[in-house]
PDB file of N, CA and C in Angstrom:
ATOM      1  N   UNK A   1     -57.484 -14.463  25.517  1.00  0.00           N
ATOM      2  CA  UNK A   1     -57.076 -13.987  26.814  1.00  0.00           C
ATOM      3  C   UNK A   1     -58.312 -13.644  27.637  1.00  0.00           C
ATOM      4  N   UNK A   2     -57.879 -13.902  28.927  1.00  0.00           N
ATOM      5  CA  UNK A   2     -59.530 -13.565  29.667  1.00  0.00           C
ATOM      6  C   UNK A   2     -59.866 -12.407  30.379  1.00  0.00           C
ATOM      7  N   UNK A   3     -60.751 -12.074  30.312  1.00  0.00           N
ATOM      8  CA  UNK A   3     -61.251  -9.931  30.739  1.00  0.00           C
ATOM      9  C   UNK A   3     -62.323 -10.231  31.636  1.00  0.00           C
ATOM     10  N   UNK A   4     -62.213  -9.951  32.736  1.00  0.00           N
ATOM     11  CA  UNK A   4     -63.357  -9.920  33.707  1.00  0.00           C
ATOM     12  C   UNK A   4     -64.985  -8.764  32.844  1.00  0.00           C
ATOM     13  N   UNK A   5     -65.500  -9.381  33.467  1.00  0.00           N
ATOM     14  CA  UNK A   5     -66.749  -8.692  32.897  1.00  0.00           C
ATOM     15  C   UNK A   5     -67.019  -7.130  33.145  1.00  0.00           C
ATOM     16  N   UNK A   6     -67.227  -7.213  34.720  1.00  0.00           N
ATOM     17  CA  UNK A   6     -66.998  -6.037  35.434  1.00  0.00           C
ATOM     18  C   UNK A   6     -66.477  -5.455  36.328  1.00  0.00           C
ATOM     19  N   UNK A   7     -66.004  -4.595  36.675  1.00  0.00           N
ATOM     20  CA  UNK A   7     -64.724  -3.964  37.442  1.00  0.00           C
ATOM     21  C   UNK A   7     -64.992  -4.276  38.819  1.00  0.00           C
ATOM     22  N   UNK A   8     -64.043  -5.343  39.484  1.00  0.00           N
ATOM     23  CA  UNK A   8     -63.991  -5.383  40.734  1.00  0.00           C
ATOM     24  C   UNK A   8     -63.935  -4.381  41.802  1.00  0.00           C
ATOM     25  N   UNK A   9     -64.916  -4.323  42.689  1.00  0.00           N
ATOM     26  CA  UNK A   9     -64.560  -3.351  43.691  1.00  0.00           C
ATOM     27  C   UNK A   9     -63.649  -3.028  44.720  1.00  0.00           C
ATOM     28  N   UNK A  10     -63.385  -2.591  45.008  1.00  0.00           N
ATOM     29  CA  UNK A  10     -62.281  -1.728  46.170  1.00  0.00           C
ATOM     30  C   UNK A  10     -62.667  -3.094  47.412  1.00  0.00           C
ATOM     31  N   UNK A  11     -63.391  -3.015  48.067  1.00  0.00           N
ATOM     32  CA  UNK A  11     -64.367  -4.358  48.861  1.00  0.00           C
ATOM     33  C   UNK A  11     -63.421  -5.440  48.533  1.00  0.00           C
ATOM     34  N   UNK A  12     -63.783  -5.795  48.103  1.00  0.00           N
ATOM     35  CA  UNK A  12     -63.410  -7.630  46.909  1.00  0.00           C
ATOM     36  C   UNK A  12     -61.879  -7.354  47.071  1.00  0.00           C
ATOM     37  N   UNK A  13     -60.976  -6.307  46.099  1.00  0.00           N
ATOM     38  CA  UNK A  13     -59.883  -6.002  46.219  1.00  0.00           C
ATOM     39  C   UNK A  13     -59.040  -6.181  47.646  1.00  0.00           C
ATOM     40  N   UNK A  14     -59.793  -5.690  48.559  1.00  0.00           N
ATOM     41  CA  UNK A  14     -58.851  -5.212  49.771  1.00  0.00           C
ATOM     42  C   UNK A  14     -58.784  -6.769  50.329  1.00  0.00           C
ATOM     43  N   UNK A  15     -60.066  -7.164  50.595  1.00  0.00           N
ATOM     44  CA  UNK A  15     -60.306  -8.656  50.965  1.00  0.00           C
ATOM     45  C   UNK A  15     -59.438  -9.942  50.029  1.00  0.00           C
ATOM     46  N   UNK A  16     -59.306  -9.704  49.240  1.00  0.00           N
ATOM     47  CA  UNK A  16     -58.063 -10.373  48.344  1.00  0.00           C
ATOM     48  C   UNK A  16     -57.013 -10.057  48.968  1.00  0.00           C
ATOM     49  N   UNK A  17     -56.612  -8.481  49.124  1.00  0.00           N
ATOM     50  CA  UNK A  17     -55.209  -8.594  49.521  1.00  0.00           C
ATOM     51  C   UNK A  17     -54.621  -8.872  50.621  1.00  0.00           C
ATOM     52  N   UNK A  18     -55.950  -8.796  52.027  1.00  0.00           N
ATOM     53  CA  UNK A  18     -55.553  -9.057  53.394  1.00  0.00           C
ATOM     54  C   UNK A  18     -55.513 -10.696  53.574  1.00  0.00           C
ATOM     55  N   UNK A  19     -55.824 -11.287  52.534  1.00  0.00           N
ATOM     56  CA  UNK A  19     -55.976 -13.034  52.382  1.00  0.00           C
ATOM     57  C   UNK A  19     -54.676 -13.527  52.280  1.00  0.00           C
ATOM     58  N   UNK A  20     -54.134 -12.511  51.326  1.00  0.00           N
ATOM     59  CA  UNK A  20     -53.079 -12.867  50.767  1.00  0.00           C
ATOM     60  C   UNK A  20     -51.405 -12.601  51.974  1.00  0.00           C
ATOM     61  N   UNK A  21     -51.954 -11.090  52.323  1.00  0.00           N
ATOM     62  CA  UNK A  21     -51.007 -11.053  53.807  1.00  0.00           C
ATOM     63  C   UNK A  21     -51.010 -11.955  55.079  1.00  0.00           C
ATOM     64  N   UNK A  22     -52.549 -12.259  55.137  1.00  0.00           N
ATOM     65  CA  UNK A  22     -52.485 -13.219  56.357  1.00  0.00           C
ATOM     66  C   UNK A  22     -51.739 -14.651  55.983  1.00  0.00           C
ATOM     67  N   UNK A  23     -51.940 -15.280  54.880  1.00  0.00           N
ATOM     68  CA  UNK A  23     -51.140 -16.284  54.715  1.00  0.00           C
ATOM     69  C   UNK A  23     -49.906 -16.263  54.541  1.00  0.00           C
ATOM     70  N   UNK A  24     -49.003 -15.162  53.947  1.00  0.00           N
ATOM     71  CA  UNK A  24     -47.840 -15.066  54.103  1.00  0.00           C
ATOM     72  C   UNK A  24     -48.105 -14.835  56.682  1.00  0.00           C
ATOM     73  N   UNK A  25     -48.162 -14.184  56.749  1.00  0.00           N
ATOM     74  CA  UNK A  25     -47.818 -14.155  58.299  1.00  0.00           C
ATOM     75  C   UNK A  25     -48.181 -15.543  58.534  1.00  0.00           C
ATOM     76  N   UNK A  26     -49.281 -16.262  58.591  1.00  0.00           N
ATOM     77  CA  UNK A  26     -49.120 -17.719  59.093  1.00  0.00           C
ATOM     78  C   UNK A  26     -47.396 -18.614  58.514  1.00  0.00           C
ATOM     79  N   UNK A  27     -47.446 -18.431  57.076  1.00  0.00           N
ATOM     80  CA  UNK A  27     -46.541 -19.030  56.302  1.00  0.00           C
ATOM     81  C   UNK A  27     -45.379 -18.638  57.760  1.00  0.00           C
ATOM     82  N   UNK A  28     -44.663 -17.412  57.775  1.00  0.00           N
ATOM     83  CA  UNK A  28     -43.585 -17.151  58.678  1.00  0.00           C
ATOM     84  C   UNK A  28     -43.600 -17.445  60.058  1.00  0.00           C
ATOM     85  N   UNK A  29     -44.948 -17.713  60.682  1.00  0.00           N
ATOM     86  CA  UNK A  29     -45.303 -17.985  61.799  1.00  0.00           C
ATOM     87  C   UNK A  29     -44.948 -19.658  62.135  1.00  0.00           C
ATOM     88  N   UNK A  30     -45.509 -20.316  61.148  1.00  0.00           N
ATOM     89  CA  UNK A  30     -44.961 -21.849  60.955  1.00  0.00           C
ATOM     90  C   UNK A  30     -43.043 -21.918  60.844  1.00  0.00           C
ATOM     91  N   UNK A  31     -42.365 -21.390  60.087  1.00  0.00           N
ATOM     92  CA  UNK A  31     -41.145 -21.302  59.739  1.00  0.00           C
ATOM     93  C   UNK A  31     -40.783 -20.910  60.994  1.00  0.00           C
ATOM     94  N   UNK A  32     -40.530 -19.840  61.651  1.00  0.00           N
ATOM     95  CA  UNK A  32     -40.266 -20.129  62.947  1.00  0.00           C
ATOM     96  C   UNK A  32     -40.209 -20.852  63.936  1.00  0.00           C
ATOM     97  N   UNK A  33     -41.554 -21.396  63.679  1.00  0.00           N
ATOM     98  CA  UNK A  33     -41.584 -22.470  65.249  1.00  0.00           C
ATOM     99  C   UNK A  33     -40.969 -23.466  64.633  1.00  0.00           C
ATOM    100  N   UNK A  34     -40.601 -23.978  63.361  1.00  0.00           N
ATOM    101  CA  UNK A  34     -40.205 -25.331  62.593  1.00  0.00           C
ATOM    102  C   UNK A  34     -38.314 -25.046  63.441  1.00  0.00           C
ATOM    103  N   UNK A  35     -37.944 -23.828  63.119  1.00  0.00           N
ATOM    104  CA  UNK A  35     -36.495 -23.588  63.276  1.00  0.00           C
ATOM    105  C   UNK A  35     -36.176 -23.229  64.499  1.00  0.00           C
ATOM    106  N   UNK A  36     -36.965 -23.269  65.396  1.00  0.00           N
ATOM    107  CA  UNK A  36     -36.941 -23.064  66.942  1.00  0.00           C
ATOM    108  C   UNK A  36     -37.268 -24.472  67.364  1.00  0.00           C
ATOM    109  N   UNK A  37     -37.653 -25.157  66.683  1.00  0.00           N
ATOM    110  CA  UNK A  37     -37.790 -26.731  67.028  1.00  0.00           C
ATOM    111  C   UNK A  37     -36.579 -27.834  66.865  1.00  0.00           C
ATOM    112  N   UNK A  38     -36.261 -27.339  65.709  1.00  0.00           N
ATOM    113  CA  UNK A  38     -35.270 -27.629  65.109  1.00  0.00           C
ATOM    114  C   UNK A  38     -33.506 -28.086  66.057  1.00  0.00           C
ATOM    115  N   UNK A  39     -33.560 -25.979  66.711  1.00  0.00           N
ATOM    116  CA  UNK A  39     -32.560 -25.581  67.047  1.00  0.00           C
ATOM    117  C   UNK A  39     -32.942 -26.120  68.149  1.00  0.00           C
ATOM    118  N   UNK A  40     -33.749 -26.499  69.081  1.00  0.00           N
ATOM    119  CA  UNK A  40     -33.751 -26.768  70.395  1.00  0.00           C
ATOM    120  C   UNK A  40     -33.639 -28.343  70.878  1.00  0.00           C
ATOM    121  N   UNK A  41     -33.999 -29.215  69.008  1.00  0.00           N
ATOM    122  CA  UNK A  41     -32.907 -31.069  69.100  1.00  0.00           C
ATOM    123  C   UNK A  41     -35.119 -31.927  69.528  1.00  0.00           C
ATOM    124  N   UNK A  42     -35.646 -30.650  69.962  1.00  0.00           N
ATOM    125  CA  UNK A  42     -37.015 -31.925  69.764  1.00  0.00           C
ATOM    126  C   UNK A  42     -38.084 -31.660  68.287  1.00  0.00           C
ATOM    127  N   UNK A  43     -37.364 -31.526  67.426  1.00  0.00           N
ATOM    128  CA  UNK A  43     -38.082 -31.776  66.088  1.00  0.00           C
ATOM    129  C   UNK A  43     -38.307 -32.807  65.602  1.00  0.00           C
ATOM    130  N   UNK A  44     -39.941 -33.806  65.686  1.00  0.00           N
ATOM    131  CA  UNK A  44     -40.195 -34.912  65.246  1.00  0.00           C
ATOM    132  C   UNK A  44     -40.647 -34.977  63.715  1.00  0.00           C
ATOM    133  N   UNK A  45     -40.248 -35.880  62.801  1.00  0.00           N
ATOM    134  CA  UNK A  45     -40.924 -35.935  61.816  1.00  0.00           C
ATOM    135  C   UNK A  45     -40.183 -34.796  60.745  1.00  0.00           C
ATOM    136  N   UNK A  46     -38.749 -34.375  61.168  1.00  0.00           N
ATOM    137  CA  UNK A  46     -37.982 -33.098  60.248  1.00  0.00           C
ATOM    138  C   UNK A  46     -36.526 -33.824  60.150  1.00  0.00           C
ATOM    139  N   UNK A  47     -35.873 -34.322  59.027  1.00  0.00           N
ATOM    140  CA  UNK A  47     -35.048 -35.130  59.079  1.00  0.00           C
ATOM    141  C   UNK A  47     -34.131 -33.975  58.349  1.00  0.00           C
ATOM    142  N   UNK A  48     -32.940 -33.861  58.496  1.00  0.00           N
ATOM    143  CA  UNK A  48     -32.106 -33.118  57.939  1.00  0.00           C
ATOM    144  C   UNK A  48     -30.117 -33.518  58.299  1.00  0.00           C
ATOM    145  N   UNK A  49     -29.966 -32.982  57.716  1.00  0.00           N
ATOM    146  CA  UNK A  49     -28.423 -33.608  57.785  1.00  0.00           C
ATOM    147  C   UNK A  49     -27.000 -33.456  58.670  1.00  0.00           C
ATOM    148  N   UNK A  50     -26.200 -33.887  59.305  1.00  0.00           N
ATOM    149  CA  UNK A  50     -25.918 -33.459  60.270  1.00  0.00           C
ATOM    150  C   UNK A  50     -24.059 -33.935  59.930  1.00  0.00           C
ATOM    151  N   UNK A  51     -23.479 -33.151  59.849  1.00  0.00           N
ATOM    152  CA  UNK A  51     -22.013 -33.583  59.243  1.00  0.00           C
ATOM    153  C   UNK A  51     -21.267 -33.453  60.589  1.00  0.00           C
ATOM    154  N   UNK A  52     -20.847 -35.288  60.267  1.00  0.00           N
ATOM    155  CA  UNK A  52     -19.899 -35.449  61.728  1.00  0.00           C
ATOM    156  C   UNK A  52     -18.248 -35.898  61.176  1.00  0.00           C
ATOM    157  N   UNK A  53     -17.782 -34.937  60.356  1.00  0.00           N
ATOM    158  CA  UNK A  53     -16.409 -34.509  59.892  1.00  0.00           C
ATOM    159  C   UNK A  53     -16.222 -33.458  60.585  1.00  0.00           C
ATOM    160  N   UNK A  54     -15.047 -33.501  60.869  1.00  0.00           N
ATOM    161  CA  UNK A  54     -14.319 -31.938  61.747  1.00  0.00           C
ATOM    162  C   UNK A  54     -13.562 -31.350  60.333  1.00  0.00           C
ATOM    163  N   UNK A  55     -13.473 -30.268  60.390  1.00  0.00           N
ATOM    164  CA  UNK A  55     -12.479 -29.571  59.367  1.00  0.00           C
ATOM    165  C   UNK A  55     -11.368 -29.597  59.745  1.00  0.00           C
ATOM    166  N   UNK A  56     -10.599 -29.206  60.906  1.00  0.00           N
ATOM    167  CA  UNK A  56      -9.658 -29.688  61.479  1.00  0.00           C
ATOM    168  C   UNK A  56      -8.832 -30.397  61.363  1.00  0.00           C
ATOM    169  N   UNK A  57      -9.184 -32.108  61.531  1.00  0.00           N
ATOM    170  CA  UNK A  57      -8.733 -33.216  61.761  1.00  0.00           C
ATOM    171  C   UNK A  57      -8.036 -33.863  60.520  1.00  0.00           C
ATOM    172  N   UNK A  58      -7.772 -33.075  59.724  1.00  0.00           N
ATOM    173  CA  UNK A  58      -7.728 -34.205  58.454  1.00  0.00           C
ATOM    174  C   UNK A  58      -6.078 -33.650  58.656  1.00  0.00           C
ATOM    175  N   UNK A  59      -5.845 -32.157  59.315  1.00  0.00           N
ATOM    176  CA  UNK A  59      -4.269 -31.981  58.996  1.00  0.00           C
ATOM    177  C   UNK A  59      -3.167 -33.125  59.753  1.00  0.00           C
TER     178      UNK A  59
END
């Protein structure tokens, strides 16, 4: 199993973890504009499925 040599600092630590927050906020920042693209019919290059059955109609 592997053991770091010597104890990472607080520094190093924090900078790891704000790496790790900023890419989650980009991550959600992308997802948004994908589903605002989406919803607004000019999404190029996002293929998804579109059901043209009525529930309705079958009675």
């Amino acid at each position: 199993m592997a053991v770091p040599k010597k104890k990472t600092s607080k520094g190093k630590r924090n900078q790891r973890h704000a790496t790790w927050k900023a890419k989650a906020s980009v991550a959600a920042q992308r997802a948004m504009s994908l589903g605002k693209a989406v919803l607004s019919g000019r999404a190029q290059g996002f293929v998804y499925p579109i059901d043209t059955e009525e529930d309705g109609s079958e009675d």
